[in-house]
Protein backbone atom coordinates (compact mmCIF):
# COMPACT_ATOMS: atom_id res chain seq x y z
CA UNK A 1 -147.11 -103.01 101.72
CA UNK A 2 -144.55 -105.40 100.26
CA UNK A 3 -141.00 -105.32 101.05
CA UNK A 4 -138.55 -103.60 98.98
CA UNK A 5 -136.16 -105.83 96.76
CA UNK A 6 -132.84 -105.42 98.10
CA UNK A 7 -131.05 -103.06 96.32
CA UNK A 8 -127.72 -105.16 94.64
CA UNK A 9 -124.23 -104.64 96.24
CA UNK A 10 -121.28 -102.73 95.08
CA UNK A 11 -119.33 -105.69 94.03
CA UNK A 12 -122.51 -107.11 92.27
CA UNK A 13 -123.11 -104.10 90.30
CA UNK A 14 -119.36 -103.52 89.30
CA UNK A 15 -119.17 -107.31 88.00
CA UNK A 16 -122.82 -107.35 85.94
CA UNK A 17 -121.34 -103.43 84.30
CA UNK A 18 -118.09 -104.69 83.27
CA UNK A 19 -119.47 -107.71 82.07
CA UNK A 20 -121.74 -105.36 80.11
CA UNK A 21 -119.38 -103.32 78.80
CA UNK A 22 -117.13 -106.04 77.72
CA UNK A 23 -119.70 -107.57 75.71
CA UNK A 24 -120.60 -103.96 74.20
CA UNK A 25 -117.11 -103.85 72.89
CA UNK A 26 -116.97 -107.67 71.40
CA UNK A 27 -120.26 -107.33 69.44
CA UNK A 28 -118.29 -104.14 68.47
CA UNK A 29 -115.32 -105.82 67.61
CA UNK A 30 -117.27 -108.38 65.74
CA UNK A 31 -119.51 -106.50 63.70
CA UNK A 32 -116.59 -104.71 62.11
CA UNK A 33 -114.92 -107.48 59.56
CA UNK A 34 -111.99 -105.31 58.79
CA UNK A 35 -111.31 -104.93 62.23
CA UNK A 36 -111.74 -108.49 63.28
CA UNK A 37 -109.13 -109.36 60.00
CA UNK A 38 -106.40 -106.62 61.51
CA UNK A 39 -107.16 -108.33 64.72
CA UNK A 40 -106.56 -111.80 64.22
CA UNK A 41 -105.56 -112.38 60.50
CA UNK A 42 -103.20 -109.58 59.69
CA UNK A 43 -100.80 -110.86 62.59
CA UNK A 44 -100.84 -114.64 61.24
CA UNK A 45 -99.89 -113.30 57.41
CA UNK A 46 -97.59 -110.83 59.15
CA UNK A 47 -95.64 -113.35 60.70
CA UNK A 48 -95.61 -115.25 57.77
CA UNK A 49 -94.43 -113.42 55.16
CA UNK A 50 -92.09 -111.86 57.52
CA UNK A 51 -90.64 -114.85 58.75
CA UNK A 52 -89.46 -115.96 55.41
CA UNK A 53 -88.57 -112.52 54.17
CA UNK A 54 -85.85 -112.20 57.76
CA UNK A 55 -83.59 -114.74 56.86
CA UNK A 56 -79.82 -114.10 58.25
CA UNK A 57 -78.14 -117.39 56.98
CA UNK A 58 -75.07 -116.76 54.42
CA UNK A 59 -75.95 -119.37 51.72
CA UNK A 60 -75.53 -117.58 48.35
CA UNK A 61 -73.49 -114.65 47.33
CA UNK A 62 -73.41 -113.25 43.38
CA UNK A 63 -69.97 -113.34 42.39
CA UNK A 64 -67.49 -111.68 39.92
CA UNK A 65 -63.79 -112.45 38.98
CA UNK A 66 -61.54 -111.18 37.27
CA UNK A 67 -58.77 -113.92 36.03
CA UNK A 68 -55.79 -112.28 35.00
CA UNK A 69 -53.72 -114.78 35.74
CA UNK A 70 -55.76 -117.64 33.43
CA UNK A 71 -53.43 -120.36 34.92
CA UNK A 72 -54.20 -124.19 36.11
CA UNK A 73 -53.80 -122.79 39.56
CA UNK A 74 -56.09 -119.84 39.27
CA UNK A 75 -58.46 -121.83 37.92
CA UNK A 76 -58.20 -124.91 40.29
CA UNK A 77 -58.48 -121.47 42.84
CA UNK A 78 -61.88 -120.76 41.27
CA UNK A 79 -63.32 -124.27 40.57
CA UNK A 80 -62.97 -124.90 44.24
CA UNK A 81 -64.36 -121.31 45.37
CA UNK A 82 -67.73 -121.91 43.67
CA UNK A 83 -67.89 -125.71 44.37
CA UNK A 84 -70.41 -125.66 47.21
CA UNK A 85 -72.76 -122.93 44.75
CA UNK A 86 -71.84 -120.25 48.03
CA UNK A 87 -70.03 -118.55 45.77
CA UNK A 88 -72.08 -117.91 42.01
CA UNK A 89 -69.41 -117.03 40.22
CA UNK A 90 -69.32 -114.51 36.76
CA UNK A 91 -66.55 -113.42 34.81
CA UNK A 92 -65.13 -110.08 33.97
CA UNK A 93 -62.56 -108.52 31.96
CA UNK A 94 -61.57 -105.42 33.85
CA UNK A 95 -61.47 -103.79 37.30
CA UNK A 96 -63.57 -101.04 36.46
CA UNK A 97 -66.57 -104.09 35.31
CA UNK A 98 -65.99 -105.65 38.79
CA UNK A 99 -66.31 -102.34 40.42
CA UNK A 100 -69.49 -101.57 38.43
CA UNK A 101 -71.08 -104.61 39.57
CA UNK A 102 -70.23 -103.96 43.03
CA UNK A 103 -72.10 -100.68 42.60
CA UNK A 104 -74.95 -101.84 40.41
CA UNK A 105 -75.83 -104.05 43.46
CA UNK A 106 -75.35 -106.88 40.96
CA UNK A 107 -72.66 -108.90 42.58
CA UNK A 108 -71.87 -109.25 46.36
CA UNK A 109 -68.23 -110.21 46.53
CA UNK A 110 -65.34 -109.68 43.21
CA UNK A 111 -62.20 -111.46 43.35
CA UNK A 112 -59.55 -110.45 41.32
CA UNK A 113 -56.65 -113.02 40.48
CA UNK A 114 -53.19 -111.14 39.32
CA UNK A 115 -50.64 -111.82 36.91
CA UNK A 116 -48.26 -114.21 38.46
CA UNK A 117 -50.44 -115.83 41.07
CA UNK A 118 -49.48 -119.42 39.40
CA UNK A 119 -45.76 -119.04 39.20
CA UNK A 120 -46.32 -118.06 42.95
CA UNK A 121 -48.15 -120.56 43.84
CA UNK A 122 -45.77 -123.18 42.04
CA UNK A 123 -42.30 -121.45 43.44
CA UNK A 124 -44.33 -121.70 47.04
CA UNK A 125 -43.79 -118.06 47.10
CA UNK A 126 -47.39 -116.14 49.15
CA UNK A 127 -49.64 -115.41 46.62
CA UNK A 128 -52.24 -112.96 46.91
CA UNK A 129 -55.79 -112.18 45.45
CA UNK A 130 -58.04 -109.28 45.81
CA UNK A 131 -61.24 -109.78 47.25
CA UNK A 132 -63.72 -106.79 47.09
CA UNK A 133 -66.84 -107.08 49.22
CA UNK A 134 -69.60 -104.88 49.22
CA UNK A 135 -70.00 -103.44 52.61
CA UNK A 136 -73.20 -101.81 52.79
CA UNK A 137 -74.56 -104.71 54.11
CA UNK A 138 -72.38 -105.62 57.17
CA UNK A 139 -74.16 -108.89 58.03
CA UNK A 140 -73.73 -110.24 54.41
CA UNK A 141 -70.08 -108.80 53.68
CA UNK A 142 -68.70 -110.05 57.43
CA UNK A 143 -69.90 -113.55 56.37
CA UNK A 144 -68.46 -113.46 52.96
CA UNK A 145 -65.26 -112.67 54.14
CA UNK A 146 -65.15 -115.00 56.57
CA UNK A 147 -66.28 -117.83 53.88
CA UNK A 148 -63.39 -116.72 51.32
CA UNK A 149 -60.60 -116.21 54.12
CA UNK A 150 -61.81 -120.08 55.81
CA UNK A 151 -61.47 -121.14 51.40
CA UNK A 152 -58.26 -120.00 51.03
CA UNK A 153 -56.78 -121.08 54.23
CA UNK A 154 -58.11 -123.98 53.37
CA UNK A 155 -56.33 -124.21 50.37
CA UNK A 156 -53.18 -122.75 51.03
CA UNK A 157 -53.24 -126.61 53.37
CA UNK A 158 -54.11 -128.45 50.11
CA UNK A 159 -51.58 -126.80 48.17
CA UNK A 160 -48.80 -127.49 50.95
CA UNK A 161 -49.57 -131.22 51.34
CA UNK A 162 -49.75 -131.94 48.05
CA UNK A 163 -46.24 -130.43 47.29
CA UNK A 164 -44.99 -133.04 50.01
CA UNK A 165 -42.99 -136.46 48.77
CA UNK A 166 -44.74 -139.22 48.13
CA UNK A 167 -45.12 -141.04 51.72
CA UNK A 168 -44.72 -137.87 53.94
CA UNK A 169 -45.89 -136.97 56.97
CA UNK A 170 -47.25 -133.34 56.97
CA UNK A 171 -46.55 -131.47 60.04
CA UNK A 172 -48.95 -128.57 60.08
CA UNK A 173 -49.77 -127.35 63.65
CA UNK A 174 -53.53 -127.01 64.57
CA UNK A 175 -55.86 -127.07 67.04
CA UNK A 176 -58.88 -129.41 66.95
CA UNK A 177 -62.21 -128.08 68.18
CA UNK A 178 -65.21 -130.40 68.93
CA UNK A 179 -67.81 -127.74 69.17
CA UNK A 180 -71.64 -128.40 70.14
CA UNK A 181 -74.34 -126.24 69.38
CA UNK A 182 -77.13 -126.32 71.46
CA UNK A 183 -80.49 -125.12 71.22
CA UNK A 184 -80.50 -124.27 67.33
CA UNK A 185 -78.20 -126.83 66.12
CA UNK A 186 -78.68 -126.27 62.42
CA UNK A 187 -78.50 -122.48 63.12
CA UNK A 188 -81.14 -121.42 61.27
CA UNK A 189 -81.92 -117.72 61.73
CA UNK A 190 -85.66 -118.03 61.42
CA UNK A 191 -85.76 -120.06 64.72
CA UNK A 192 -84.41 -117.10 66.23
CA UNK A 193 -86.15 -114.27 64.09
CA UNK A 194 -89.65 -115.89 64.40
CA UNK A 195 -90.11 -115.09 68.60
CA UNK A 196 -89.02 -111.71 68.06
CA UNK A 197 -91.31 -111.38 65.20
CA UNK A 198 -94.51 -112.46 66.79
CA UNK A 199 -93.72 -110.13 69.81
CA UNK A 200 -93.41 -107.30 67.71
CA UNK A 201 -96.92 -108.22 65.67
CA UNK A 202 -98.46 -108.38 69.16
CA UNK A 203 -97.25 -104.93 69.95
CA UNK A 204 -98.77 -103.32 67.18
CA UNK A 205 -101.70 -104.97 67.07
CA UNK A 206 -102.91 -104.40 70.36
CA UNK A 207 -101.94 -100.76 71.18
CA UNK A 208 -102.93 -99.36 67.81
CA UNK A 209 -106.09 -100.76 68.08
CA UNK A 210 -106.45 -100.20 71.44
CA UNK A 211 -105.68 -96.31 70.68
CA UNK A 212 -107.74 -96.52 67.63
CA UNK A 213 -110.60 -97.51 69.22
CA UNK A 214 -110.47 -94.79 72.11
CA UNK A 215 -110.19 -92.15 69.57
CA UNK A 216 -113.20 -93.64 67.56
CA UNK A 217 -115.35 -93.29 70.23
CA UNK A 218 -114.59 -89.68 70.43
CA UNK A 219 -115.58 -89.02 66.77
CA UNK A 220 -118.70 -91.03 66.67
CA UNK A 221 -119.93 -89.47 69.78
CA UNK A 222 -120.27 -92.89 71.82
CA UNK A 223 -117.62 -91.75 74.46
CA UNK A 224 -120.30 -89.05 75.41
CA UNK A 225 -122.78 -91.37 75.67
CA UNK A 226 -121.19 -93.24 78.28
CA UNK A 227 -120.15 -90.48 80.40
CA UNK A 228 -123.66 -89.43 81.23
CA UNK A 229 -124.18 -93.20 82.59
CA UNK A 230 -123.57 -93.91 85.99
CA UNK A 231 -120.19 -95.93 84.91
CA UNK A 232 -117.06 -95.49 87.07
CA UNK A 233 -113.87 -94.44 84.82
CA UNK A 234 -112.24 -97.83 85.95
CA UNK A 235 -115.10 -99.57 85.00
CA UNK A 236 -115.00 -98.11 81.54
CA UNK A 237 -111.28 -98.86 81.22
CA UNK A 238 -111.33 -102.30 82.11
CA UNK A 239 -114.02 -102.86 79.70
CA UNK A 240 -112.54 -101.45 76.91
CA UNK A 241 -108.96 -103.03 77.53
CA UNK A 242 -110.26 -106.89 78.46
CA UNK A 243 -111.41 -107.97 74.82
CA UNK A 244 -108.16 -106.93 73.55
CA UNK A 245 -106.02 -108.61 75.86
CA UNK A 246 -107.96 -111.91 74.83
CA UNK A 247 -107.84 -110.85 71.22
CA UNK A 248 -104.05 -110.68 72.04
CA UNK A 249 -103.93 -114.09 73.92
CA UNK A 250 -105.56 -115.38 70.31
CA UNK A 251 -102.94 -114.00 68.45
CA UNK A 252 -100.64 -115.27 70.79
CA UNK A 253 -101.72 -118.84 70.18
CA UNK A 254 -101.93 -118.26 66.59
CA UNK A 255 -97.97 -117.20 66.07
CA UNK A 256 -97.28 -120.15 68.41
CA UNK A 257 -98.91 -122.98 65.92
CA UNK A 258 -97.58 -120.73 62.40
CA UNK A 259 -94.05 -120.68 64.44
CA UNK A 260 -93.82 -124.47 65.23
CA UNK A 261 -95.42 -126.02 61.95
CA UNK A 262 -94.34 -123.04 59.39
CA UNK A 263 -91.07 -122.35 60.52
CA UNK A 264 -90.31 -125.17 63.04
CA UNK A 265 -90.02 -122.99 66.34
CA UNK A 266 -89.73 -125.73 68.91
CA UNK A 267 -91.21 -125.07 72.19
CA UNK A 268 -89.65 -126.43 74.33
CA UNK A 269 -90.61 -124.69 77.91
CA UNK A 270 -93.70 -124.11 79.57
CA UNK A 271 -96.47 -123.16 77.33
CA UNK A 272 -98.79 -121.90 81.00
CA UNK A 273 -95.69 -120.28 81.95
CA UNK A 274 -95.36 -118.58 78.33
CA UNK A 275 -98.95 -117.37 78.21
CA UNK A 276 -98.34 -116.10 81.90
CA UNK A 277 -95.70 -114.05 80.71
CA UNK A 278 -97.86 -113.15 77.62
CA UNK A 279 -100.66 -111.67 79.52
CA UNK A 280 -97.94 -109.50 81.86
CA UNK A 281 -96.73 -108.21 78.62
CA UNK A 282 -100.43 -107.12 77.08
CA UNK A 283 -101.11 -105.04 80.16
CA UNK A 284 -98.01 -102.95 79.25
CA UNK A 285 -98.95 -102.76 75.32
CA UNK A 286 -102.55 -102.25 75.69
CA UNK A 287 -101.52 -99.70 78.95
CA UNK A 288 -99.43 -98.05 76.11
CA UNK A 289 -102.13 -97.95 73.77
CA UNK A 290 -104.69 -96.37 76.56
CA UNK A 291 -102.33 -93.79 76.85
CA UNK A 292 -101.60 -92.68 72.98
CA UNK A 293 -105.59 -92.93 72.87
CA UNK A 294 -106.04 -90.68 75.89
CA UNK A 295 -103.66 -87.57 74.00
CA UNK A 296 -105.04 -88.20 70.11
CA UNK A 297 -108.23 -86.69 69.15
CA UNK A 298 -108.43 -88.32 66.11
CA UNK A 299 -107.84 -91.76 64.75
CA UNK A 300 -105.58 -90.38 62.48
CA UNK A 301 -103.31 -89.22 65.17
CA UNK A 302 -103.21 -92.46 67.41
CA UNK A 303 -101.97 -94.02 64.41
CA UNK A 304 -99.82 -91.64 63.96
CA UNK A 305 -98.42 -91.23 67.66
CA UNK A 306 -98.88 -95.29 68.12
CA UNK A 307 -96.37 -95.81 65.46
CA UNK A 308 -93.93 -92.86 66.47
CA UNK A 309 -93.99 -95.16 69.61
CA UNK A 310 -93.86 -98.43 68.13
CA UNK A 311 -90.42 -97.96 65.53
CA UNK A 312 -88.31 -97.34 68.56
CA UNK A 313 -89.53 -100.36 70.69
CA UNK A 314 -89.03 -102.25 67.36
CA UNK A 315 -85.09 -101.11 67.14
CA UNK A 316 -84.22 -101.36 70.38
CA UNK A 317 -86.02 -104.61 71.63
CA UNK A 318 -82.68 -106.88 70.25
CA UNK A 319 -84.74 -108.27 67.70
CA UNK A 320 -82.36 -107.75 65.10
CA UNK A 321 -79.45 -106.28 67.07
CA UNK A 322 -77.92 -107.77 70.32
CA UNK A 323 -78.59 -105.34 72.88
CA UNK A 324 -74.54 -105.63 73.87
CA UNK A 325 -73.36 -104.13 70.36
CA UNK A 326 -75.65 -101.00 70.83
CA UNK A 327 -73.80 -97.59 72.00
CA UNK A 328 -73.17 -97.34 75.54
CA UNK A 329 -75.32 -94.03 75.76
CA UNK A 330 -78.46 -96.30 73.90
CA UNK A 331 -78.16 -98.93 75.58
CA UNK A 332 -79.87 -97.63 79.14
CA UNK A 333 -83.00 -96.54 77.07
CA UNK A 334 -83.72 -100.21 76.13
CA UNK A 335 -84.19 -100.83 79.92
CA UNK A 336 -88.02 -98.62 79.28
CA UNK A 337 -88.83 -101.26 76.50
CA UNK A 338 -91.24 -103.91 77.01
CA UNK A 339 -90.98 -105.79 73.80
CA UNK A 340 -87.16 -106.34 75.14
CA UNK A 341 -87.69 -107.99 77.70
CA UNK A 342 -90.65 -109.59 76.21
CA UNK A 343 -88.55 -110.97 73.20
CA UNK A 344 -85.86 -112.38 75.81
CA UNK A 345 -88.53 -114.45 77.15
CA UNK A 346 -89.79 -116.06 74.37
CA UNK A 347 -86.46 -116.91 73.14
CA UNK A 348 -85.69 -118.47 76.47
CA UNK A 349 -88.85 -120.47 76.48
CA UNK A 350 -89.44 -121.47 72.89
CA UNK A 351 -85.53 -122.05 72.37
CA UNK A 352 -84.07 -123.15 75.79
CA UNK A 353 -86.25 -124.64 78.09
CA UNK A 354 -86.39 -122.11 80.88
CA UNK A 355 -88.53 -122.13 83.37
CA UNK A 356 -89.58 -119.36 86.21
CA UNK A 357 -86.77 -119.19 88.06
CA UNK A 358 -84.60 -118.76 84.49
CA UNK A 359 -86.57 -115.81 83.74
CA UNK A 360 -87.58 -114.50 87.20
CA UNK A 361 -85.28 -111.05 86.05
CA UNK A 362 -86.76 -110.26 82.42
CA UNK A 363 -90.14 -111.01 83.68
CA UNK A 364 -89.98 -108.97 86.77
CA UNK A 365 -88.54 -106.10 84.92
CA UNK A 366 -91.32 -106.61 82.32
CA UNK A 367 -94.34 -106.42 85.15
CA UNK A 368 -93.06 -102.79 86.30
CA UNK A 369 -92.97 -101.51 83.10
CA UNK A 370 -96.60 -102.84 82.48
CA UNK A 371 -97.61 -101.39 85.91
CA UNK A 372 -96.00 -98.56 85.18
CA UNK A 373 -97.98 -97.65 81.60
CA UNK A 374 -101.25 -98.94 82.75
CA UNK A 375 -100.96 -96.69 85.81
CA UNK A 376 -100.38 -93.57 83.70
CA UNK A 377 -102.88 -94.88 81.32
CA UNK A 378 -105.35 -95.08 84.25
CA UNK A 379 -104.57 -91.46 85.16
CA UNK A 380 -104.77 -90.04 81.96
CA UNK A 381 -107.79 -91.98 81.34
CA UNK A 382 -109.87 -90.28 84.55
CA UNK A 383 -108.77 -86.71 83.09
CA UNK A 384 -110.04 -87.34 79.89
CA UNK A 385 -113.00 -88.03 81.11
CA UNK A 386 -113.26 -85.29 83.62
């Protein structure tokens, strides 16, 4: 009688399913083009398009004046407003065409000259001018009215000096600055926009698939099919959640090389230490997506609920917005957001150099939150399949 084969150990068996199982869901993943395009194009175009689309910097703002002065000085005004091309500027006769345009949406900013604002300016009496700036966009009307206030202070200095004697001294009081600005010395928004971007993409992409694909295998009946096997629940989860988190490495990668050579996002930290922080933060969106998955029934409604999810994280992650101008009563709420924390890496990274130590708080916060939604994904998981 020959001797039995020796039957293969727990730890043997647990590796050789979830190896299994993690190759069922690649050739899965693989055979599907569209999916494979939402997986690892989509977030490269995303990023893309929406890095040049998110651009904060002030450089050109549609203009209309109205001149009712139509002196050398209002015009020497104007000639010197629209000298850089900030300001595009486009004349009008009255108030009421100024105010149109400001409604239309057709002009940003309308300065209005009055009658007298030469003989002021020539008797060195204060002359005023309107300035009207369209408001319902506070980023672009703060930074036009800075630009016009720094032009006619500005100015109003010209103006003085020149009225002095020939061989004068002009005494005007001021204070010098020699500022220095680090990090993003050109300040263009994009370097800043780009890292909050690509952790956003990385967010959707890996919990509404993730959900997707837990509420497809309901429908098609394959979800069934694995419960009768002799599969453990946290074998099942693991195997399901592992391609994704690579897929999300990828994409990772990816938004890294379209950052630095599209948009010139330098990276300037460690890129180990980055992809470290990157894999912390795909256990909490893919622990997020396990749970949406684990309440839909449908695919329809872990879209749905992924993205009722997902527009919140996007609005309170500081993306846009600095956490610090938020409501006191909001701001507590962004302490349950991953892609916060997430972003505030990056940015320290990428931007500034940090290393461990520089982020030790952000990423710490960002590992219980990840423990946190993969251990209620883990829990919900076993009662679904109970």
């Amino acid at each position: 009688m020959s001797p039995r084969a020796p039957s293969p150990s727990f730890g043997a068996s647990f590796v050789t399913t979830l190896l299994a199982l993690i190759r069922k869901e690649f050739l899965q993943a693989f055979r599907d083009k569209r999916m494979m395009a939402v997986v690892l194009g989509i977030p490269v175009l995303q990023l893309t398009i929406l890095g040049f689309a998110a651009n904060l910097e002030f450089n050109h703002a549609d203009t209309v004046v109205l001149d009712d002065d139509r002196s050398t000085e209002s015009r020497a005004f104007l000639d010197g407003l629209s000298a850089d091309k900030t300001f595009t500027l486009r004349y009008v006769r009255t108030i009421d065409e100024a105010s149109e345009a400001l409604r239309a949406n057709t002009a940003t900013v309308a300065v209005v000259i009055p009658r007298g604002y030469g003989r002021d300016v020539a008797s060195a009496v204060p002359a005023s001018v309107q300035v009207l700036v369209d408001g319902s966009d506070p980023v672009r009307g703060v930074a036009a009215s800075a630009a016009i206030e720094q032009y006619a202070a500005l100015a109003s200095i010209r103006t003085q000096v020149a009225r002095l004697p020939p061989g004068a001294v002009a005494s005007i009081a001021r204070v010098s600055l020699e500022p220095r600005l680090l990090y993003n010395p050109s300040l263009k928004s994009r370097i800043f926009i780009v890292p909050g971007t690509g952790a956003s993409i990385l967010l959707i992409v890996t919990a509404i698939i993730t959900a997707m694909g837990l509420a497809r295998e309901r429908e098609v009946g394959t979800m069934e099919q694995l419960l009768v096997t002799p599969i453990r629940p946290i074998v099942l989860m693991i195997g399901k959640t592992v391609p994704y988190a690579i897929f999300g490495l990828i994409d990772q990668a990816l938004i890294l090389v379209v950052g630095n050579f599209v948009f010139d996002v330098p990276m300037r930290g460690s890129i180990p230490l980055l992809f470290c922080a990157a894999l912390v933060y795909l256990v909490g969106t893919l622990g997020l997506g396990l749970v949406v998955g684990t309440l839909a029934r449908t695919q329809q409604q872990a879209l749905m609920g992924a993205f009722f999810i997902i527009i919140p994280c996007f609005l309170l992650s500081g993306m846009m917005t600095p956490i610090e101008a938020m409501p006191d009563w909001v701001q507590p709420i962004t302490w349950l957001n991953p892609v916060r924390y997430y972003i505030e890496i990056l940015r320290s990274i990428l931007l500034r150099g940090a290393g461990l130590a520089d982020i030790a708080q952000p990423l710490g916060r960002l590992a219980l939150i990840a423990v946190t939604l993969m251990s209620i994904a883990v829990v919900r998981f076993r009662r679904t399949l109970a």
